[in-house]
N, C-alpha and C. Protein backbone atom coordinates (compact mmCIF):
# COMPACT_ATOMS: atom_id res chain seq x y z
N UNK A 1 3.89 -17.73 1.15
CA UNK A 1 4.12 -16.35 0.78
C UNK A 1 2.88 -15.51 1.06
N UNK A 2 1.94 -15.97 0.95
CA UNK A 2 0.46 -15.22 1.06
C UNK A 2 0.25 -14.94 2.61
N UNK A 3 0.72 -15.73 3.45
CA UNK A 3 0.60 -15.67 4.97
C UNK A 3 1.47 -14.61 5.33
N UNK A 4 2.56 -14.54 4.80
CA UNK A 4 3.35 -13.31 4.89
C UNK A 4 2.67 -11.80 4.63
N UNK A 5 2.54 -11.84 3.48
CA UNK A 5 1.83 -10.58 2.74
C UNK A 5 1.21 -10.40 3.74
N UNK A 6 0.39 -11.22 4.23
CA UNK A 6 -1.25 -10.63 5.27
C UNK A 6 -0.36 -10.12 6.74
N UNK A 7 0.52 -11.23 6.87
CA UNK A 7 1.53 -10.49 8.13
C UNK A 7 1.65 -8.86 7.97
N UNK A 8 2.21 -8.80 7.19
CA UNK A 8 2.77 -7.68 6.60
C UNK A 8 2.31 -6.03 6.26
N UNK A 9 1.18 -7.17 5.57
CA UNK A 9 -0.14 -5.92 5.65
C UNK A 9 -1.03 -5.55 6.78
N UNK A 10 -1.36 -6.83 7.63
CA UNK A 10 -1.80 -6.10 8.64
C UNK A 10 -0.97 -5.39 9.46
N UNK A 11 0.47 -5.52 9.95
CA UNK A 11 1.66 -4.51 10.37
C UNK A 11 1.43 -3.71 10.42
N UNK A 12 1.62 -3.12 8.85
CA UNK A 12 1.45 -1.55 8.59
C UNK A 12 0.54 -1.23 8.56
N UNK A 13 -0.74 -1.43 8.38
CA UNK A 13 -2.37 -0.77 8.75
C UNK A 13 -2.55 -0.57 10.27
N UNK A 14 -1.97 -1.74 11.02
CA UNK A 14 -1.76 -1.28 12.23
C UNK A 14 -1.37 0.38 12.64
N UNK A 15 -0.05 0.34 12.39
CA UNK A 15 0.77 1.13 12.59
C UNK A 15 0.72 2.51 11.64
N UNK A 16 0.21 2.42 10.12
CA UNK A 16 -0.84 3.35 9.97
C UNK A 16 -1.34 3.75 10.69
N UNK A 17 -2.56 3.30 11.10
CA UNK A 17 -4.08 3.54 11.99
C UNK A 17 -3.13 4.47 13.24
N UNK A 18 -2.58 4.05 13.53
CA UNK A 18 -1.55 4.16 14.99
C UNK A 18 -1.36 5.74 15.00
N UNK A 19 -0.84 6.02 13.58
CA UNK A 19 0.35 7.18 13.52
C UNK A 19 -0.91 7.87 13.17
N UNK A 20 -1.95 8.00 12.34
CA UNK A 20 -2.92 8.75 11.86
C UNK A 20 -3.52 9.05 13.40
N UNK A 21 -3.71 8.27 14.28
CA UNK A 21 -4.69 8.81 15.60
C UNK A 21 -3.80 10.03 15.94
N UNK A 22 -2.39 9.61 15.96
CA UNK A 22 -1.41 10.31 16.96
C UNK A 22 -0.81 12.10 16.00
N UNK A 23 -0.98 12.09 14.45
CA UNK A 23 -1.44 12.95 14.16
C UNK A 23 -2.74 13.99 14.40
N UNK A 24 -3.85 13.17 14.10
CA UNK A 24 -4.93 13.70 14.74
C UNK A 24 -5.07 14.58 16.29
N UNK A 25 -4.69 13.61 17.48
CA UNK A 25 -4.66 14.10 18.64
C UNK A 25 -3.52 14.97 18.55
N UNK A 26 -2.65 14.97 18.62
CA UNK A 26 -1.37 15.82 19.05
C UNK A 26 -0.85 15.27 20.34
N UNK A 27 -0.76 16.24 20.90
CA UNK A 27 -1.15 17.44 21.58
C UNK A 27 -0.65 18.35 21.19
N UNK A 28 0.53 18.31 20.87
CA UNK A 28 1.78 19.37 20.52
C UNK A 28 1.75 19.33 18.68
N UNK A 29 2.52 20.69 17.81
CA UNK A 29 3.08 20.31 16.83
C UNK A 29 4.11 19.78 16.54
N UNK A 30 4.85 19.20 17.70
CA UNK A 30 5.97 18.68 17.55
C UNK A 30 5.05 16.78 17.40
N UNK A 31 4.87 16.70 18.33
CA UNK A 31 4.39 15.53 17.81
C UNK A 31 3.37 14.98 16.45
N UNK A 32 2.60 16.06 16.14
CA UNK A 32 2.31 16.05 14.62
C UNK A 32 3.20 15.60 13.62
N UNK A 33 4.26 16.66 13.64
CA UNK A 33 5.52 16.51 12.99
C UNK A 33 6.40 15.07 13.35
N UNK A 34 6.43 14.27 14.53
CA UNK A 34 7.50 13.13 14.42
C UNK A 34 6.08 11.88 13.88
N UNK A 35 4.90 12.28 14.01
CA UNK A 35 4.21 11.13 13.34
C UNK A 35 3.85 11.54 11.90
N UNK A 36 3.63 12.61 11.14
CA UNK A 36 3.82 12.96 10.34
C UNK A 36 4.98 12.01 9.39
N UNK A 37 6.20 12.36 10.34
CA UNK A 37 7.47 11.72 10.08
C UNK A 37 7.56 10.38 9.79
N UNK A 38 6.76 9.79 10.60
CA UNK A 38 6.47 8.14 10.85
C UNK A 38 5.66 7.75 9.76
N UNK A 39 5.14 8.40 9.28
CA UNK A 39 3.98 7.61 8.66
C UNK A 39 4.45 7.75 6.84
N UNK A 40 5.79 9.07 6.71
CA UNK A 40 6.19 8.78 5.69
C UNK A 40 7.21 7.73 5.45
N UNK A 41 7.57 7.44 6.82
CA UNK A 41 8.82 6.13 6.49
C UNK A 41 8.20 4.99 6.35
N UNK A 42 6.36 4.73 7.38
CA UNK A 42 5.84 4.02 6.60
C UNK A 42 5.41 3.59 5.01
N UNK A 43 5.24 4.81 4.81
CA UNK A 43 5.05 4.09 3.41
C UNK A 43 6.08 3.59 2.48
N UNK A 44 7.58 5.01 3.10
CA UNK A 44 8.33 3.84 2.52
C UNK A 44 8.88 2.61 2.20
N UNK A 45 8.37 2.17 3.75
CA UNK A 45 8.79 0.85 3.78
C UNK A 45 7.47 0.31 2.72
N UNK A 46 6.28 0.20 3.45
CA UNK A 46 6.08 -0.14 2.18
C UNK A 46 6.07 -0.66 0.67
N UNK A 47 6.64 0.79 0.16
CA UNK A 47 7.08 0.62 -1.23
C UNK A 47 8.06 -0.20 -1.32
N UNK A 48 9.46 0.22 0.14
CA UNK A 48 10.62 -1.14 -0.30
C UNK A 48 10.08 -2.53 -0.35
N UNK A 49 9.35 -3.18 0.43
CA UNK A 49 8.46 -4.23 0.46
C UNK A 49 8.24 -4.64 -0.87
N UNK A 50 7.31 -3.80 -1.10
CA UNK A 50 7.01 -4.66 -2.94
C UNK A 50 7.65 -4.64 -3.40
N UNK A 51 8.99 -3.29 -3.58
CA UNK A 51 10.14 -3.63 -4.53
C UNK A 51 10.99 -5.52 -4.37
N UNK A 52 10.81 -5.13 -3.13
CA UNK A 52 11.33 -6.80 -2.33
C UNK A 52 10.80 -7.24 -3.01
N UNK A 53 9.42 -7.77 -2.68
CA UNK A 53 9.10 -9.08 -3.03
C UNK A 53 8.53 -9.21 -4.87
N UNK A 54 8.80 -8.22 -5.34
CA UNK A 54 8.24 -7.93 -6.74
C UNK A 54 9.91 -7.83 -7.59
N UNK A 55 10.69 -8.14 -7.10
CA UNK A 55 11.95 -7.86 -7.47
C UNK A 55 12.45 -6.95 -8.66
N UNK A 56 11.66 -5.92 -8.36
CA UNK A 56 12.37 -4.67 -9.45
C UNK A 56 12.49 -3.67 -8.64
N UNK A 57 13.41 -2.52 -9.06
CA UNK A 57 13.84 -1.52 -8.43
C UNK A 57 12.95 -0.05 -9.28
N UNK A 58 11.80 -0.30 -9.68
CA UNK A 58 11.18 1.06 -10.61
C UNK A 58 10.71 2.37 -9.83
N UNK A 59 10.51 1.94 -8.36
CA UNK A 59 9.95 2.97 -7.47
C UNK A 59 11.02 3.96 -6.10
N UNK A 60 12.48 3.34 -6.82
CA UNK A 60 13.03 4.05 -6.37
C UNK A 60 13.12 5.51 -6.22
N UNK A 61 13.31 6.17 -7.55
CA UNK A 61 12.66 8.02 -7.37
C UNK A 61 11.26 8.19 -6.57
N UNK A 62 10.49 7.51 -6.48
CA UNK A 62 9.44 7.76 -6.00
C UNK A 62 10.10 7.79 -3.93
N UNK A 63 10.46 6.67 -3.43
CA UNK A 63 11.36 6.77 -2.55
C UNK A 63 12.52 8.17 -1.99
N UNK A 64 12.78 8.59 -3.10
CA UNK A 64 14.35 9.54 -2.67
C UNK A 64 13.10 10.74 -2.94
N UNK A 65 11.92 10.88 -3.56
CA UNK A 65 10.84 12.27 -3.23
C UNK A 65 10.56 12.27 -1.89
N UNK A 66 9.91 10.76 -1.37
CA UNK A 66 9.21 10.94 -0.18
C UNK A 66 10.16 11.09 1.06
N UNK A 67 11.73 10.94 0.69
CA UNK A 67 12.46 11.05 1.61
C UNK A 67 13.02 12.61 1.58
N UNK A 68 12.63 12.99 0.76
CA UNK A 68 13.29 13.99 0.67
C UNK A 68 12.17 15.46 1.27
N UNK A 69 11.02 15.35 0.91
CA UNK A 69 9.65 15.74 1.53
C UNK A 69 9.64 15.64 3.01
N UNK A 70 9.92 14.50 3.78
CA UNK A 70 9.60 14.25 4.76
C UNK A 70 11.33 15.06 5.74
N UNK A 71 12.01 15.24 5.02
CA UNK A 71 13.57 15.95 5.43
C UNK A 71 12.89 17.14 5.73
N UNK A 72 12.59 17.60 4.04
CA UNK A 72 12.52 19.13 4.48
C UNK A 72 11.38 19.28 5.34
N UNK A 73 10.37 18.81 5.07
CA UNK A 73 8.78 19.16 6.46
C UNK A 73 9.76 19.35 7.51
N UNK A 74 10.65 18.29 8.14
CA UNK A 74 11.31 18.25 9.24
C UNK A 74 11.94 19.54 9.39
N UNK A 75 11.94 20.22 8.65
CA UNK A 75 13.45 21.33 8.75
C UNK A 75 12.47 22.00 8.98
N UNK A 76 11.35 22.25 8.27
CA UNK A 76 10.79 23.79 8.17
C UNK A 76 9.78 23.77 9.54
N UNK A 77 9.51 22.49 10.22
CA UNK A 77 8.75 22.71 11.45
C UNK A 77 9.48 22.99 12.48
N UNK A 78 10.97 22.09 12.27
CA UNK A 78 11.87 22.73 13.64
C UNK A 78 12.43 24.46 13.30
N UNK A 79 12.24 24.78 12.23
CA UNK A 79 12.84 26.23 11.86
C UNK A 79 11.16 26.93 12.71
N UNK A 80 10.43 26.94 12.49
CA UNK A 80 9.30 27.17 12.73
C UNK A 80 9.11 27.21 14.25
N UNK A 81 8.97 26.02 14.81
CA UNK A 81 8.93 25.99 16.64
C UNK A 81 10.18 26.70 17.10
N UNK A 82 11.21 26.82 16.84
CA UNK A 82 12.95 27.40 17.15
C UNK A 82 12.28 28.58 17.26
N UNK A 83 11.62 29.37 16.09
CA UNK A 83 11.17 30.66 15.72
C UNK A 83 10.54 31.14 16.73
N UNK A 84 9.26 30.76 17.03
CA UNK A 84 8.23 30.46 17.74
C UNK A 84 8.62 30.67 19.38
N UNK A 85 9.48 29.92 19.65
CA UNK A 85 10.06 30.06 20.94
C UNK A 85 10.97 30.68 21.40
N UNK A 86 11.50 31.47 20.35
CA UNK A 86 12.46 32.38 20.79
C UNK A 86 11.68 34.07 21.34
N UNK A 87 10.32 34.10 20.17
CA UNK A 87 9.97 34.90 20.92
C UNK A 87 8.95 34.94 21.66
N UNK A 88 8.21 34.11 22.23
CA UNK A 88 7.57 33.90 23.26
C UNK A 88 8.66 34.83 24.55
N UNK A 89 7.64 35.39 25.70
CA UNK A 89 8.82 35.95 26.65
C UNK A 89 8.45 34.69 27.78
């Protein structure tokens, strides 16, 4: 089980590290926004993870916030670039 965990954990620090560069650089705000995106489903997973292997379900609300955060960001950046580009000539 411990060989796992370290699997596991190094994964997502990976892929952390990954999504944080690709925030950082950009180029675009669109890509801000889909790693932005990424990095909150990382953590969800995450959290499902320990719920897994810790077998309780207590961090569920915490889950349906960060999903719900990471919805609307989504809405209000594509409302935002839509905006943005309509009036550009």
């Amino acid at each position: 089980m411990n060989i796992l965990m370290a699997v596991i954990v190094a994964v997502f620090a990976v892929a952390a590290v990954l999504t944080v560069y690709r925030i950082i650089r950009g180029p675009s705000i669109l890509d801000r926004a889909v790693a932005s995106d990424v990095l909150l489903t990382e953590v969800m997973c995450v959290i499902g993870a320990e719920m897994a292997i810790n077998g309780h379900t207590r961090n569920i609300p915490v889950l349906l916030v960060i999903a719900a955060v990471g919805v609307f960001g989504s809405i209000s950046v594509a409302r935002y670039v839509a905006r943005r580009d309509n009036t550009t000539p």
